[in-house]
C-alpha atoms as a PDB file:
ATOM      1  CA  UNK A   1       0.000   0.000   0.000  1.00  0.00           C
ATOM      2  CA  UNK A   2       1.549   3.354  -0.250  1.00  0.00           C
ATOM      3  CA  UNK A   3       2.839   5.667   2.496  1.00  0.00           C
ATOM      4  CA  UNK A   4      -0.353   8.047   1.933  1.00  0.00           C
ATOM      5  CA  UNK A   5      -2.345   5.683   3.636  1.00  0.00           C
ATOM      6  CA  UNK A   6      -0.361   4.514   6.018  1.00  0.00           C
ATOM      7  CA  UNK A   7      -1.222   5.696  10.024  1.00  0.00           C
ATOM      8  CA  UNK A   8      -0.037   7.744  12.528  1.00  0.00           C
ATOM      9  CA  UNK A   9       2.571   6.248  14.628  1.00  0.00           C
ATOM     10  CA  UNK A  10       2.526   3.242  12.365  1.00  0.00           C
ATOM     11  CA  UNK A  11       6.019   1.198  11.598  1.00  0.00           C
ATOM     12  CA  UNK A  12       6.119   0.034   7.999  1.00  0.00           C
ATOM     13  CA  UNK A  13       9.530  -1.000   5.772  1.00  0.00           C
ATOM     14  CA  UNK A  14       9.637   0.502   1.944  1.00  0.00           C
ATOM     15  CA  UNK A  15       8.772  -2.536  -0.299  1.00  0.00           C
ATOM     16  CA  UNK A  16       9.683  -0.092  -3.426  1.00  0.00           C
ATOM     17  CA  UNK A  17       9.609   3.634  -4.702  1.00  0.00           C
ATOM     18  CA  UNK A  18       7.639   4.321  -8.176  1.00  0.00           C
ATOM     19  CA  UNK A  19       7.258   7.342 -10.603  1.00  0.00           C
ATOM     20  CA  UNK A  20       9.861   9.234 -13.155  1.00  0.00           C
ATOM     21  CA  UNK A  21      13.645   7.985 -12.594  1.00  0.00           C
ATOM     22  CA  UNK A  22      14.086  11.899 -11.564  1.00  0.00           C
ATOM     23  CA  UNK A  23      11.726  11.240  -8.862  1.00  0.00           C
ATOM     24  CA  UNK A  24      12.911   7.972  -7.430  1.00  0.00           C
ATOM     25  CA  UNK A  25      16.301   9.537  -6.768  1.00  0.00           C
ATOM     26  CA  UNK A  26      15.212  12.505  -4.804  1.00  0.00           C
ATOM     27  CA  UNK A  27      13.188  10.218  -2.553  1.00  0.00           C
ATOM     28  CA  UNK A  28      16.175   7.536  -2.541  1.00  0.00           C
ATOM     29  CA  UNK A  29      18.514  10.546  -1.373  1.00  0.00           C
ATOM     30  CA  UNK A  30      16.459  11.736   1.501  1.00  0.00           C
ATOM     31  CA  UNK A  31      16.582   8.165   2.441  1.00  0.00           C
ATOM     32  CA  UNK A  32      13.806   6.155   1.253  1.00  0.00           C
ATOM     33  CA  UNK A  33      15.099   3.037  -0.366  1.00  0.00           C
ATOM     34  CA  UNK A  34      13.747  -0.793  -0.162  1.00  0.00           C
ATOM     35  CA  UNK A  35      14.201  -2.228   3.444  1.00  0.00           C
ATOM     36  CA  UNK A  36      14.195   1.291   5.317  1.00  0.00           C
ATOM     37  CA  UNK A  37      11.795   1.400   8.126  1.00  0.00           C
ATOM     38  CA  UNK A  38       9.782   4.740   8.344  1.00  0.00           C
ATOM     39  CA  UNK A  39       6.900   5.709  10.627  1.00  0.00           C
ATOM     40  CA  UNK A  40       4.614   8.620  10.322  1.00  0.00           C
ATOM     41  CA  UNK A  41       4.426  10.926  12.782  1.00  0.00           C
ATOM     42  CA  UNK A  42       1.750  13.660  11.581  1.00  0.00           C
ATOM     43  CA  UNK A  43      -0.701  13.722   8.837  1.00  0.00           C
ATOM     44  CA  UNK A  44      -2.440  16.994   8.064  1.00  0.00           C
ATOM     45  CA  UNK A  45      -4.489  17.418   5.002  1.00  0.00           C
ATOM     46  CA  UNK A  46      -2.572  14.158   3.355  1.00  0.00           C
ATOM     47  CA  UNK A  47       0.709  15.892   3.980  1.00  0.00           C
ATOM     48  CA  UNK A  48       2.758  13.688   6.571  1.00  0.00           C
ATOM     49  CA  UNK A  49       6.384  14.176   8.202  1.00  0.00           C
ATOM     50  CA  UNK A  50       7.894  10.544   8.566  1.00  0.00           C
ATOM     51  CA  UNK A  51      10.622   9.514  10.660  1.00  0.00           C
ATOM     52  CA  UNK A  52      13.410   7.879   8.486  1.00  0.00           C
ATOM     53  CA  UNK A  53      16.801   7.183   9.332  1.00  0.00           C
ATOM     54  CA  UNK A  54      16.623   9.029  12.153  1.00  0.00           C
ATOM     55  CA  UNK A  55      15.991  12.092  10.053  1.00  0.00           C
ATOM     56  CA  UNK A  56      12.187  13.935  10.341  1.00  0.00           C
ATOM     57  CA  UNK A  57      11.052  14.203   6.038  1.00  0.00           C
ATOM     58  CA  UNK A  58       8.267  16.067   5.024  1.00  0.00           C
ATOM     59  CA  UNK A  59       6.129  15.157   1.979  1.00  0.00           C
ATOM     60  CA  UNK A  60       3.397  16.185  -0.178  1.00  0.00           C
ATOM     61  CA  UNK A  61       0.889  13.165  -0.789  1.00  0.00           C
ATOM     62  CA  UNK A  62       1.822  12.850  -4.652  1.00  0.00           C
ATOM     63  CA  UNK A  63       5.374  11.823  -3.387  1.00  0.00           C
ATOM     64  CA  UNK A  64       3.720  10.053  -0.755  1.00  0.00           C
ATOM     65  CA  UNK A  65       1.980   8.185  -2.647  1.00  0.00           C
ATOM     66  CA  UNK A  66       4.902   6.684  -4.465  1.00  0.00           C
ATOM     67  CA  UNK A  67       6.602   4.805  -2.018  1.00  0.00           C
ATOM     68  CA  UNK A  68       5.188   1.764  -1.361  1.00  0.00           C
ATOM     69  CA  UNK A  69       5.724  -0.153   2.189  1.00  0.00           C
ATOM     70  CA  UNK A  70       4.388  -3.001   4.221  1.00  0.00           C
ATOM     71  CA  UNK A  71       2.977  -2.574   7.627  1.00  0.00           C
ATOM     72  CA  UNK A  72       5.217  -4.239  10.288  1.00  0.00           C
ATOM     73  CA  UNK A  73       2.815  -6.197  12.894  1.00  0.00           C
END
């Protein structure tokens, strides 16, 4: 499912990034590449700021909406 949907507080790992090549290595800069664990930690109006690395990220839901992850139980 993608990281737009994902919950508050919620762990998940990145199962893969889509879109333009451009696009997958901005995201894959600030972090987000296949394995990495992120968790939200606010959603407003579909925006969210994730945890990541220990880093805080702030996205837009388009480039939310690109990474796909899988919720860790």
């Amino acid at each position: 499912m993608p990281l737009s949907m994902a919950k508050k507080g919620e762990v998940s790992v990145i199962q893969n990034v889509c879109g333009k090549e451009e696009t997958k290595r901005f995201l894959e800069s600030l972090g987000f590449v296949t394995g990495s664990f992120v968790t939200i930690v606010s959603e407003l109006g579909g925006n969210i700021i994730v945890n990541i690395k220990e880093s805080r990220v702030a996205l837009n839901k388009d480039l939310a909406s690109k990474i796909m992850i899988q919720i860790q139980g």
